[in-house]
N, C-alpha and C. Protein backbone atom coordinates (compact mmCIF):
# COMPACT_ATOMS: atom_id res chain seq x y z
N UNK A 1 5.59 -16.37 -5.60
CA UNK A 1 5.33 -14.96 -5.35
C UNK A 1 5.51 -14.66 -3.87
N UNK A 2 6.03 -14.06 -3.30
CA UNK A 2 6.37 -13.15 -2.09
C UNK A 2 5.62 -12.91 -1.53
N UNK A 3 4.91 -13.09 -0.12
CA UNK A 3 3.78 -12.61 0.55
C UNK A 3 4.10 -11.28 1.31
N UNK A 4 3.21 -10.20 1.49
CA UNK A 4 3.27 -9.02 1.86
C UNK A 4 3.65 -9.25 3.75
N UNK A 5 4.45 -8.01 4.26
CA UNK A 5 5.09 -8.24 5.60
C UNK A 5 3.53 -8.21 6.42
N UNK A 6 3.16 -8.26 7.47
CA UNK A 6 1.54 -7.98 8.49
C UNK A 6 1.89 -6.27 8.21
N UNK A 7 2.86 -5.70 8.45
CA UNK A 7 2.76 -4.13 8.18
C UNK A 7 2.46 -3.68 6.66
N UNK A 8 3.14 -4.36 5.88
CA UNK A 8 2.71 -3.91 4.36
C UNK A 8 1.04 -4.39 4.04
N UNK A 9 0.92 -5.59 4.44
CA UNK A 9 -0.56 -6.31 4.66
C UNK A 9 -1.27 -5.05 5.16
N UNK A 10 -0.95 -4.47 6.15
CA UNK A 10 -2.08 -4.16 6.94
C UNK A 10 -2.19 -2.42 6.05
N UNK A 11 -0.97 -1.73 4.74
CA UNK A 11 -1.04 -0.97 4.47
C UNK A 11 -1.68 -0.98 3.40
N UNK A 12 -1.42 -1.93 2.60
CA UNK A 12 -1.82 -2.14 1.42
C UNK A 12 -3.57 -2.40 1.51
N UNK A 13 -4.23 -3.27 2.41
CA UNK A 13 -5.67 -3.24 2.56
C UNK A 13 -6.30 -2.15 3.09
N UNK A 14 -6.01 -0.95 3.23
CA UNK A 14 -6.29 0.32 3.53
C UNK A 14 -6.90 0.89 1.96
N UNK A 15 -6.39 0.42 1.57
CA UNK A 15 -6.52 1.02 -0.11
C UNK A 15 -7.95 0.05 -0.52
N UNK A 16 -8.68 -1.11 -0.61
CA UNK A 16 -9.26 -1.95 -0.51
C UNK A 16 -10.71 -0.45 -0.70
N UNK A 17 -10.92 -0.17 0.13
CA UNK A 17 -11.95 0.97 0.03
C UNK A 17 -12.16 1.82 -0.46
N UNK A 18 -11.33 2.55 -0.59
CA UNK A 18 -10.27 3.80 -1.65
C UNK A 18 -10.61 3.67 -2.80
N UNK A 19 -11.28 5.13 -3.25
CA UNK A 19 -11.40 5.30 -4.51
C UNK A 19 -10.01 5.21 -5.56
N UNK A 20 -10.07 4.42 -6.37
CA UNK A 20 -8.85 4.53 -7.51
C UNK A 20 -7.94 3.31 -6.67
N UNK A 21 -8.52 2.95 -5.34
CA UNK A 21 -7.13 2.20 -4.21
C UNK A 21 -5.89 2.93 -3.78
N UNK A 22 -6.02 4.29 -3.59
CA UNK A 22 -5.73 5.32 -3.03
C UNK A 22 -5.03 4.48 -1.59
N UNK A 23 -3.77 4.39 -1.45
CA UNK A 23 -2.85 4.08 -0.24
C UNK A 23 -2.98 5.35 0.46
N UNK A 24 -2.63 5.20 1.83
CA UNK A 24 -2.88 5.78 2.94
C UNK A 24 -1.19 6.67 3.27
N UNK A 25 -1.14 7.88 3.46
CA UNK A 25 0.31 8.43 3.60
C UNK A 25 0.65 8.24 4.85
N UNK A 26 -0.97 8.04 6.20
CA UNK A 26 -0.79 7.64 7.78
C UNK A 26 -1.30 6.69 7.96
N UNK A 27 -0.81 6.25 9.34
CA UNK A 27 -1.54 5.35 9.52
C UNK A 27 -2.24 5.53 10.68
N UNK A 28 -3.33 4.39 11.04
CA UNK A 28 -4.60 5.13 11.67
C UNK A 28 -3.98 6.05 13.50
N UNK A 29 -2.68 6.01 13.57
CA UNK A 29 -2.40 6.96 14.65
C UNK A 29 -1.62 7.76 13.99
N UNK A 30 -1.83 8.70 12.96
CA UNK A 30 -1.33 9.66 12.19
C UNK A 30 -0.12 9.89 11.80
N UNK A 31 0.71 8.97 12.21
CA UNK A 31 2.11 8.84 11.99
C UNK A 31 2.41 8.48 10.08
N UNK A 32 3.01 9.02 9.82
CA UNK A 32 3.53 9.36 8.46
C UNK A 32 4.00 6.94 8.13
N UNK A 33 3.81 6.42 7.21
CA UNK A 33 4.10 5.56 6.98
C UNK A 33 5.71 5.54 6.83
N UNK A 34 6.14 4.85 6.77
CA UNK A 34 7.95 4.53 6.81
C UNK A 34 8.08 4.50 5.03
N UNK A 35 8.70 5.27 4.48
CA UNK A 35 8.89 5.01 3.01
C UNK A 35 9.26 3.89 2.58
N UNK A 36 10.41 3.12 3.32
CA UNK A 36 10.51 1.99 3.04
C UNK A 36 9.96 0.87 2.99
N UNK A 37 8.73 0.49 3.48
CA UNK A 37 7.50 0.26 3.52
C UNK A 37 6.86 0.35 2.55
N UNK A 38 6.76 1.57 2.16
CA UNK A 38 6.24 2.05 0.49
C UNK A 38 7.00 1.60 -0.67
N UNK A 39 8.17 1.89 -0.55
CA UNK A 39 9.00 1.35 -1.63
C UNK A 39 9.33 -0.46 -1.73
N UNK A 40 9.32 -1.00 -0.91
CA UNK A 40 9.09 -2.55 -0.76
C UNK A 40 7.70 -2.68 -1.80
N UNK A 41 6.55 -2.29 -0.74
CA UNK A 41 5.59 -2.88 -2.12
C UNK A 41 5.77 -1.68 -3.43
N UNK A 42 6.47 -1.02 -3.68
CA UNK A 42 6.13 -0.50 -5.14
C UNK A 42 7.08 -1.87 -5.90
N UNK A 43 8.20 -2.29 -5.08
CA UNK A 43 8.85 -2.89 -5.94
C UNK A 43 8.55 -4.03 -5.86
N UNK A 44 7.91 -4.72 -5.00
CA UNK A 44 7.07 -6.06 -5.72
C UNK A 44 6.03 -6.15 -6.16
N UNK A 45 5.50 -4.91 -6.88
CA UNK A 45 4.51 -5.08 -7.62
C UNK A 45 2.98 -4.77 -6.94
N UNK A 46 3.17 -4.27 -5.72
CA UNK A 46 1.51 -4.45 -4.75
C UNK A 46 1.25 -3.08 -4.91
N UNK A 47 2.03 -1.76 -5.12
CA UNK A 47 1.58 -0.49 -5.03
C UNK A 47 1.78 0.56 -6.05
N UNK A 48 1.58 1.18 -6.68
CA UNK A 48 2.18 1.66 -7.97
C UNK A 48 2.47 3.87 -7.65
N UNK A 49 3.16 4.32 -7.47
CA UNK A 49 3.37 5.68 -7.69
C UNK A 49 2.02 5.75 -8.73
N UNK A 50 0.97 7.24 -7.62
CA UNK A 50 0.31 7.81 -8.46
C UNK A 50 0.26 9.07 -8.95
N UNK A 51 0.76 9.91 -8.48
CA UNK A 51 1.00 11.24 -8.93
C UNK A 51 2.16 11.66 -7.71
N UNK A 52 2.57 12.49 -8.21
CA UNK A 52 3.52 13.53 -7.59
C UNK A 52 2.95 14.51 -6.49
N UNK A 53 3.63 14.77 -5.37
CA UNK A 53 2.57 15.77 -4.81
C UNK A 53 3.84 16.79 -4.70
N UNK A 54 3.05 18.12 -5.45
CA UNK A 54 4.04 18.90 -5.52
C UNK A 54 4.55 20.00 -3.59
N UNK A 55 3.37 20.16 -3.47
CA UNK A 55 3.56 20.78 -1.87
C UNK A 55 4.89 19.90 -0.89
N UNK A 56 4.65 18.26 -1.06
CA UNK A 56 5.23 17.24 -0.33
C UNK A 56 5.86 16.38 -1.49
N UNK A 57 7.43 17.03 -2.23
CA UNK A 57 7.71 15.84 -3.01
C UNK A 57 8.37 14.80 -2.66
N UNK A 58 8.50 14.63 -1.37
CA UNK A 58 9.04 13.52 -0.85
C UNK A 58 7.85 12.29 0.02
N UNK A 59 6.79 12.80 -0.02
CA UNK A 59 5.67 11.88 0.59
C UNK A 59 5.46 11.25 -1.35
N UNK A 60 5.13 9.74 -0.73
CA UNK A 60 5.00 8.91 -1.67
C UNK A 60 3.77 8.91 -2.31
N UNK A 61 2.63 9.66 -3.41
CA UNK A 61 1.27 9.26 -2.80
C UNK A 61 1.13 8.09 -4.39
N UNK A 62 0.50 7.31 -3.65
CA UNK A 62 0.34 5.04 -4.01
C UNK A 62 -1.20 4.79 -4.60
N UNK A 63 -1.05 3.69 -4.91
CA UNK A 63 -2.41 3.35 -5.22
C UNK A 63 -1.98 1.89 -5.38
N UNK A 64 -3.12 1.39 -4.92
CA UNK A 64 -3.10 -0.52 -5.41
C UNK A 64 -2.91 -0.94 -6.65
N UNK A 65 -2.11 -2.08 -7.05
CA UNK A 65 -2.06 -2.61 -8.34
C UNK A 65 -2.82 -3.82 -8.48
N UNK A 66 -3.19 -3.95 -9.29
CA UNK A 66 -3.86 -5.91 -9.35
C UNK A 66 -3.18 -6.54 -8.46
N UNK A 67 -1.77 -6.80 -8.33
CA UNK A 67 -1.12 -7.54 -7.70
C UNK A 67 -1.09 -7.58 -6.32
N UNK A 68 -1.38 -6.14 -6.12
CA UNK A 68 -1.97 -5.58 -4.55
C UNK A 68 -3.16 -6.16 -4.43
N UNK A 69 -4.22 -6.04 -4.97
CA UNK A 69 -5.59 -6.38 -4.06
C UNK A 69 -5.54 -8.01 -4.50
N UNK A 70 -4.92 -8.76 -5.61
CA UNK A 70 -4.66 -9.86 -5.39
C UNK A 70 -3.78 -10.84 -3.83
N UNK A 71 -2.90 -10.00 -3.75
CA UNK A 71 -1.95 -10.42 -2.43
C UNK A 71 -3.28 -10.08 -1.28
N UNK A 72 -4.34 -9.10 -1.08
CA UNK A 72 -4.59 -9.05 0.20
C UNK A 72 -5.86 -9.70 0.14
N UNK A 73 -6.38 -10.28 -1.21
CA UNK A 73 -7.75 -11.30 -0.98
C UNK A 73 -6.90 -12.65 -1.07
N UNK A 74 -5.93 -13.07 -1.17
CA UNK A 74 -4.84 -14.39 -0.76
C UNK A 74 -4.48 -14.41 0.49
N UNK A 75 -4.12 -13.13 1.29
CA UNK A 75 -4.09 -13.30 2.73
C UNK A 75 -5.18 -13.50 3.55
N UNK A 76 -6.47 -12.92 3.17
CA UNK A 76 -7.33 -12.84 4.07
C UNK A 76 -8.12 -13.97 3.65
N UNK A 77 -8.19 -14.45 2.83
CA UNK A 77 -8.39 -15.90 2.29
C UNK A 77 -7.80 -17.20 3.15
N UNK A 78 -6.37 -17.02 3.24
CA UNK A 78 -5.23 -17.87 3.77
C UNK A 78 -5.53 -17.95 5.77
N UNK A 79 -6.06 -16.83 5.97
CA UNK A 79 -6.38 -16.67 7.46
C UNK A 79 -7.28 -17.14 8.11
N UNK A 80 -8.23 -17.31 7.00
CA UNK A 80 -9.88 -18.02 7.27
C UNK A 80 -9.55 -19.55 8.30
């Protein structure tokens, strides 16, 4: 299995707190996340499309998958 990039790492455990694991559209200096970024983990499985936002249909809005909060208790595990 593929380990998440330190930037996808560090996006994907944002959600960790998050009701539902609700991904973050900024990051903590308000800058819009890089879609590609987003679309990397949708497609290995760490982030899943959760609804559509109709105002912004081009902002991605994410949520964690099993495979997501699995990958970021394996990293932070692996760091110990």
């Amino acid at each position: 299995m593929k380990k998440p990039t330190t930037k996808q790492l560090n996006w994907l455990k944002r959600g960790l707190q998050q009701a539902g694991g609700k991904l973050p559209l900024f990051d903590k200096n308000g800058q819009h996340y890089d879609n590609r970024l987003i679309k990397a983990c949708i497609t290995h499985g760490w982030a899943e499309p959760w609804f559509n936002n109709p105002l912004k249909p081009d902002w991605l809005v994410c949520k964690l998958t099993d495979n997501g909060r699995a990958a970021c208790t394996k990293a932070t595990h692996s760091s110990d």
